[in-house]
Protein backbone atom coordinates (compact mmCIF):
# COMPACT_ATOMS: atom_id res chain seq x y z
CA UNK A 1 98.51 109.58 118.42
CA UNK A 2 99.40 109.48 114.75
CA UNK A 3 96.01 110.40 113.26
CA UNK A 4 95.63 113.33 116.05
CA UNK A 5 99.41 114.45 115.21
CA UNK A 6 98.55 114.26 111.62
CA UNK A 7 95.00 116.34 111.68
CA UNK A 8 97.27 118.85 113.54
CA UNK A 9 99.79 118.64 110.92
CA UNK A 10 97.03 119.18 107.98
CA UNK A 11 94.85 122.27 109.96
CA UNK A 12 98.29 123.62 110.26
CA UNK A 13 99.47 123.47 106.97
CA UNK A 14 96.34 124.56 105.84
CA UNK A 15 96.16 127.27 108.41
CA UNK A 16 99.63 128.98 107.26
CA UNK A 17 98.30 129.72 104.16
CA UNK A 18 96.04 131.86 105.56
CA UNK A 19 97.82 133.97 107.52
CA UNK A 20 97.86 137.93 107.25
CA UNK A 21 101.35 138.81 109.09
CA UNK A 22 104.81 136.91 109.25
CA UNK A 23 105.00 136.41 112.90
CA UNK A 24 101.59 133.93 112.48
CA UNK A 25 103.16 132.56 109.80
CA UNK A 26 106.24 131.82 111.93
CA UNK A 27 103.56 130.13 114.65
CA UNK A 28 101.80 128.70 112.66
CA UNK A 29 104.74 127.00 110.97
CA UNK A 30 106.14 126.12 114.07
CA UNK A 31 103.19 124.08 115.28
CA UNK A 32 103.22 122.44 111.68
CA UNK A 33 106.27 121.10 112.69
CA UNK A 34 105.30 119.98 115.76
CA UNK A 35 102.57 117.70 114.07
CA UNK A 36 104.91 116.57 111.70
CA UNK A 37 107.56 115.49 114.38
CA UNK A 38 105.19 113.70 116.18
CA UNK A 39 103.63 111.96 113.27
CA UNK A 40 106.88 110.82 111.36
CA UNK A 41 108.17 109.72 114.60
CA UNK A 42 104.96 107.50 115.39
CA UNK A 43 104.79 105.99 111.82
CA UNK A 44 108.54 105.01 111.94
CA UNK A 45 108.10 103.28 115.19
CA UNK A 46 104.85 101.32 114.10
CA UNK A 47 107.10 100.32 111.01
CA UNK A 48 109.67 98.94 112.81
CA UNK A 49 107.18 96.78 115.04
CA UNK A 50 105.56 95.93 111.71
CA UNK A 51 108.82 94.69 109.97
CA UNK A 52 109.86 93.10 113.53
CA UNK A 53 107.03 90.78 113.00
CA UNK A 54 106.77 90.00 109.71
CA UNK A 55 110.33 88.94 109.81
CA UNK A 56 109.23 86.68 113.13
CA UNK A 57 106.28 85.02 111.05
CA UNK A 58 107.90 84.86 107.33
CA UNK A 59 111.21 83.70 106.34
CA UNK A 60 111.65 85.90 103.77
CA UNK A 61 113.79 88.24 105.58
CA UNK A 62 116.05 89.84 102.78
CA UNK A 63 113.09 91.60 101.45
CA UNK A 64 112.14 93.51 104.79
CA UNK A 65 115.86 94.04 105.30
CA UNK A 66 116.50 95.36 101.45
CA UNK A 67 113.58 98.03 101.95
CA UNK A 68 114.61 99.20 105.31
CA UNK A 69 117.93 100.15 103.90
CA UNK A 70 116.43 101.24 100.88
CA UNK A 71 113.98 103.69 102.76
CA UNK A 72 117.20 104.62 105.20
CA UNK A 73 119.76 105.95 102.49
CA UNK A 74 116.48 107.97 100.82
């Protein structure tokens, strides 16, 4: 799902600079948004799972908590 929402994302972008009128620019842009939704909503659910169990195998929790927030306030 993430590497098929990010080729989208990438033939899109690269798409939109090719474009001869606005309203494929508009589509074109709109789809590119689509790819990006579903790809930045993928990779911050695989984080989360990620962080979930590093903090279940490693003690060192304050680290994986400091760049969570860190990333969050960005």
């Amino acid at each position: 799902m993430v590497a098929g929402s990010t080729f989208g994302f990438g033939l899109m972008s690269f798409l939109s600079a090719h474009v001869a009128t606005f309203d494929e620019l508009a589509i074109l842009r709109f789809l590119t948004g689509i790819g990006l939704g579903g790809a930045l909503t993928n990779v911050v659910a695989l984080t989360a799972e990620y962080a979930r169990f590093l903090v279940s195998r490693n003690s060192d929790q304050s680290r994986i908590r400091a760049l969570m927030r860190a990333w969050r306030r960005t």
